[in-house]
Protein backbone atom coordinates (compact mmCIF):
# COMPACT_ATOMS: atom_id res chain seq x y z
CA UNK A 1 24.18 -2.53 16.47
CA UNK A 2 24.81 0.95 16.47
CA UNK A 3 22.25 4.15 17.16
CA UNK A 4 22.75 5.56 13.94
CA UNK A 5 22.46 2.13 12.34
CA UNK A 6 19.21 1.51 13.91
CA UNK A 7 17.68 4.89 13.02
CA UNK A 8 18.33 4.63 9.38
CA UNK A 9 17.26 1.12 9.24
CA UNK A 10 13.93 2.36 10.89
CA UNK A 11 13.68 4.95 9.10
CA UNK A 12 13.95 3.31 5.26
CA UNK A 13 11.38 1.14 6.58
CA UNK A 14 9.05 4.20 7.69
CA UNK A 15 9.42 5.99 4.74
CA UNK A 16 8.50 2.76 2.27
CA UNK A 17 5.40 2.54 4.17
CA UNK A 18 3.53 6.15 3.63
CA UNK A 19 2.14 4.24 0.39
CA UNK A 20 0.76 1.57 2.77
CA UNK A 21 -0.88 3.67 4.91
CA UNK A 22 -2.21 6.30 2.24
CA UNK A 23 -3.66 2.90 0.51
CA UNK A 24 -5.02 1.15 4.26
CA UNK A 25 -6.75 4.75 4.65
CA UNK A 26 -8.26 4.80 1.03
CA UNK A 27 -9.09 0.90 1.50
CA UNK A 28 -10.14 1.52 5.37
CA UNK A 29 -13.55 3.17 4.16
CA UNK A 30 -15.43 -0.15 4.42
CA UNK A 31 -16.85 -1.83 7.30
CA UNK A 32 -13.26 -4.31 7.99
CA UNK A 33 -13.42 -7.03 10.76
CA UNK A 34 -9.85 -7.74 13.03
CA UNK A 35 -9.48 -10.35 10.47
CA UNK A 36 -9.28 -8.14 7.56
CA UNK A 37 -7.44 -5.61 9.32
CA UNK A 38 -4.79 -8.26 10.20
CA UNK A 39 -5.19 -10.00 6.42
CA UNK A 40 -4.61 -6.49 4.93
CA UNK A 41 -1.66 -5.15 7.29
CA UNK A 42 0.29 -8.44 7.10
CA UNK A 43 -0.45 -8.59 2.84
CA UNK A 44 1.06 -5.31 2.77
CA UNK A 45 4.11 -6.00 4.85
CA UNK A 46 4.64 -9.37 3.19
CA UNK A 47 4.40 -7.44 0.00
CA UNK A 48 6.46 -4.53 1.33
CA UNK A 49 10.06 -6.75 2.11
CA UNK A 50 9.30 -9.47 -0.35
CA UNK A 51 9.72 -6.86 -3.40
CA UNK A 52 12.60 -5.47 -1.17
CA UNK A 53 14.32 -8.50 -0.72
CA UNK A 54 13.68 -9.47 -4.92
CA UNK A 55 14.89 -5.98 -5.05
CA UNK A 56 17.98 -6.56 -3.45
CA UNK A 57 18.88 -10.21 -4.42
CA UNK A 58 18.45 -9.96 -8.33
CA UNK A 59 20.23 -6.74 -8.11
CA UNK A 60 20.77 -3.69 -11.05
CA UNK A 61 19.66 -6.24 -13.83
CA UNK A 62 16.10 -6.63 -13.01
CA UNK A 63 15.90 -2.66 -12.54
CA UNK A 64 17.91 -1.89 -16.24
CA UNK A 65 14.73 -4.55 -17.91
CA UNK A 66 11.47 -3.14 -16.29
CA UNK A 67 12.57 0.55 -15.31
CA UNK A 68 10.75 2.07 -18.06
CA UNK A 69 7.55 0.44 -17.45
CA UNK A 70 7.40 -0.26 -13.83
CA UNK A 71 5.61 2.87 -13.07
CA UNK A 72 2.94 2.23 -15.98
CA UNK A 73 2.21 -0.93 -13.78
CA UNK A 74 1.84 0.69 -10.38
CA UNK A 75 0.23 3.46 -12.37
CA UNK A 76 -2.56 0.92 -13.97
CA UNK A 77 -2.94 -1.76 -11.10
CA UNK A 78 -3.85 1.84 -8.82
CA UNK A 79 -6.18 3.20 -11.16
CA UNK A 80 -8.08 0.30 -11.46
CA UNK A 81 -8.81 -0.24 -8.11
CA UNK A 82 -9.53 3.70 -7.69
CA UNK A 83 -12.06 3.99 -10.67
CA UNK A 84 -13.80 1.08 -8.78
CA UNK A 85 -13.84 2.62 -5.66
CA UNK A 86 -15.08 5.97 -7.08
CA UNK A 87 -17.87 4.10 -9.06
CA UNK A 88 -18.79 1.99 -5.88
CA UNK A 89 -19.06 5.58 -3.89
CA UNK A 90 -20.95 7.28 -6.75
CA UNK A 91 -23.41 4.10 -6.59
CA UNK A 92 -23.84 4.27 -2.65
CA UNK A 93 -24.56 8.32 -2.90
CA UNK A 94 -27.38 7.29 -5.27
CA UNK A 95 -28.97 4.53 -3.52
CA UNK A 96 -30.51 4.90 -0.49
CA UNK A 97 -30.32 0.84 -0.16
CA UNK A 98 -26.70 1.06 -0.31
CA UNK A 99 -27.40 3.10 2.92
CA UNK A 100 -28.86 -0.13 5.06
CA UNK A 101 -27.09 -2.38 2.91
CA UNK A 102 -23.28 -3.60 4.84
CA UNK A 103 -20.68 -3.65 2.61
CA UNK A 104 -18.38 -6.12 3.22
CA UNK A 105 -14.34 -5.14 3.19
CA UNK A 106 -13.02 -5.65 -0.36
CA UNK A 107 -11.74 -8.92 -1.97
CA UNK A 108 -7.89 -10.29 -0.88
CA UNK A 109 -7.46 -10.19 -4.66
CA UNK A 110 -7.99 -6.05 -4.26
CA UNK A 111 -5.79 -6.77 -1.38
CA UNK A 112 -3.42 -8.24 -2.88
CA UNK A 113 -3.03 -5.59 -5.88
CA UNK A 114 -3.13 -2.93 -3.73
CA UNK A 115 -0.18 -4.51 -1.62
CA UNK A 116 2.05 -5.01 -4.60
CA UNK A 117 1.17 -1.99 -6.30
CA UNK A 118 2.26 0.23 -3.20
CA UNK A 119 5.71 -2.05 -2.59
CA UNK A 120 7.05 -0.86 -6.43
CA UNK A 121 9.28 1.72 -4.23
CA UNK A 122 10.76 -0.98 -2.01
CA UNK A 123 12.11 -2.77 -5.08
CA UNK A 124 14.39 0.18 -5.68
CA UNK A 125 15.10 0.63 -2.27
CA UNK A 126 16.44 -3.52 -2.27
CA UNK A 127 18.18 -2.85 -5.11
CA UNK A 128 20.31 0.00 -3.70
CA UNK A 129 20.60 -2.69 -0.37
CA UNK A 130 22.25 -5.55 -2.73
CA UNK A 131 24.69 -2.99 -4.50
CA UNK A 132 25.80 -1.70 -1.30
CA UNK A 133 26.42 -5.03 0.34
CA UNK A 134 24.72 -3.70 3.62
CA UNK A 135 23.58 -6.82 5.45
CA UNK A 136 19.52 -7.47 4.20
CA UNK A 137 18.00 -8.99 6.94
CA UNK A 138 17.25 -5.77 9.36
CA UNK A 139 16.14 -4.05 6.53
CA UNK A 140 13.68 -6.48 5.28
CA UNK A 141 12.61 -6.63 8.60
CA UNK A 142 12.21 -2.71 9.04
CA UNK A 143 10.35 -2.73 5.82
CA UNK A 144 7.91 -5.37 6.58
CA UNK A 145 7.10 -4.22 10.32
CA UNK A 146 6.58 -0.91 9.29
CA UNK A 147 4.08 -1.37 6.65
CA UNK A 148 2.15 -3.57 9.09
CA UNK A 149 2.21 -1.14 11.60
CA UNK A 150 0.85 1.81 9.25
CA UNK A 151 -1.72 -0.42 7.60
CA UNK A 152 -3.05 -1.16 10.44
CA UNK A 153 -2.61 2.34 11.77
CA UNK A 154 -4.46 3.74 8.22
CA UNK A 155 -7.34 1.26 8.25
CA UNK A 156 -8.03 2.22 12.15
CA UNK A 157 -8.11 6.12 11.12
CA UNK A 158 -10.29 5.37 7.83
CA UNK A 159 -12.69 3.58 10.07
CA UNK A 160 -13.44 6.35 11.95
CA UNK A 161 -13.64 8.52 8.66
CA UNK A 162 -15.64 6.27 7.41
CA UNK A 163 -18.47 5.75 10.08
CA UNK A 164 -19.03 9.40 10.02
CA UNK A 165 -18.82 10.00 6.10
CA UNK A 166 -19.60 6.58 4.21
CA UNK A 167 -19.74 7.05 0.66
CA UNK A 168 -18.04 10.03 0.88
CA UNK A 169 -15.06 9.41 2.15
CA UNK A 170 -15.04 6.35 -0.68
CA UNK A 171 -14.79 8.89 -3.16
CA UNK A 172 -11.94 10.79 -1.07
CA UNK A 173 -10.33 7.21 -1.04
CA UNK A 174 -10.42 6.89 -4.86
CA UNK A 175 -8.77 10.33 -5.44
CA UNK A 176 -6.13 9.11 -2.76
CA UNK A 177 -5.45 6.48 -5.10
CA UNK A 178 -5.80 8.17 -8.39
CA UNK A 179 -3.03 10.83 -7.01
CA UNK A 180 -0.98 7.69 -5.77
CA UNK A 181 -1.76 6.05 -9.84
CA UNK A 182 -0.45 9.42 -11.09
CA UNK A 183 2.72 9.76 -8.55
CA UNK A 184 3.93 6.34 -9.82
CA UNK A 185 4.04 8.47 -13.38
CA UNK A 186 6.39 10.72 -12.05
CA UNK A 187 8.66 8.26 -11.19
């Protein structure tokens, strides 16, 4: 394998994965155990080169059908999950229980959304793979490790955020995600 080779097949994978970490910082803003961190990072990866490979094996056919309402999906499954993190950071301001009270990290269903909602891009990206014929597998690869490694990376920077800020920084999670809902819009 090649230099050049290597740096663009890094680099796809690095640039699919700014939505994972803008979505691990957002997400990062509750109390998360190594556990969680790991379940979230490896979610999003697994999401990440599983919608690339789809992308890429069912080709310009799949992208013709759902193009003009893919971005209304991203667009709802992110706003959902924002409007429930602003409302769960409006409640904590209010309280002072919510203060002593530990949250607990959010559901793998969240999880789950989030990770597929941020991996739309990566279906286009597989698609332009398959037409091209370039071989899959490094770029799966790429796409997966790098997602893991800025989850992970987004979560660790949101904790600290989030120990100095709380609630806060839940509401500056929820616009993250509400600008994310409204970039898929664009698309």
């Amino acid at each position: 394998m090649n230099l050049n080779y290597f740096f663009e097949v890094s680099i796809i994978g690095l640039i699919l994965s700014a939505d994972s970490f803008s979505a691990a910082v957002a997400m990062g803003l509750r109390p998360f155990s190594k556990k969680d961190a790991l379940r979230f990072a490896f979610s999003s990866g697994s999401a990440e080169a599983i919608v690339a490979l789809i992308g890429a094996l069912a080709g310009a056919q799949i992208i013709k059908r759902f193009a003009a309402i893919d971005h209304w999906i991203a667009f709802g499954l992110l706003a959902s999950v924002a409007t429930h993190m602003a409302y769960e950071g409006i409640r904590d301001l209010r309280s002072k229980e919510a203060k002593e009270e530990k949250l607990d990290f959010h559901s793998f269903t969240k999880v789950l959304i989030v990770s597929f909602a941020t991996s739309l891009d990566a279906f286009g990206v597989g698609v332009g793979l398959g037409i091209s014929n370039k071989p899959l597998t490094p770029y799966i690869i790429s796409i997966g490790f790098w997602a893991f490694i800025t989850t992970m990376a987004g979560l660790h920077l949101a904790k600290r955020l989030s120990q100095k800020f709380g609630p806060i920084m839940s509401l500056v999670g929820a616009v993250v995600l509400w600008i994310m809902a409204f970039q898929m819009l664009k698309m």
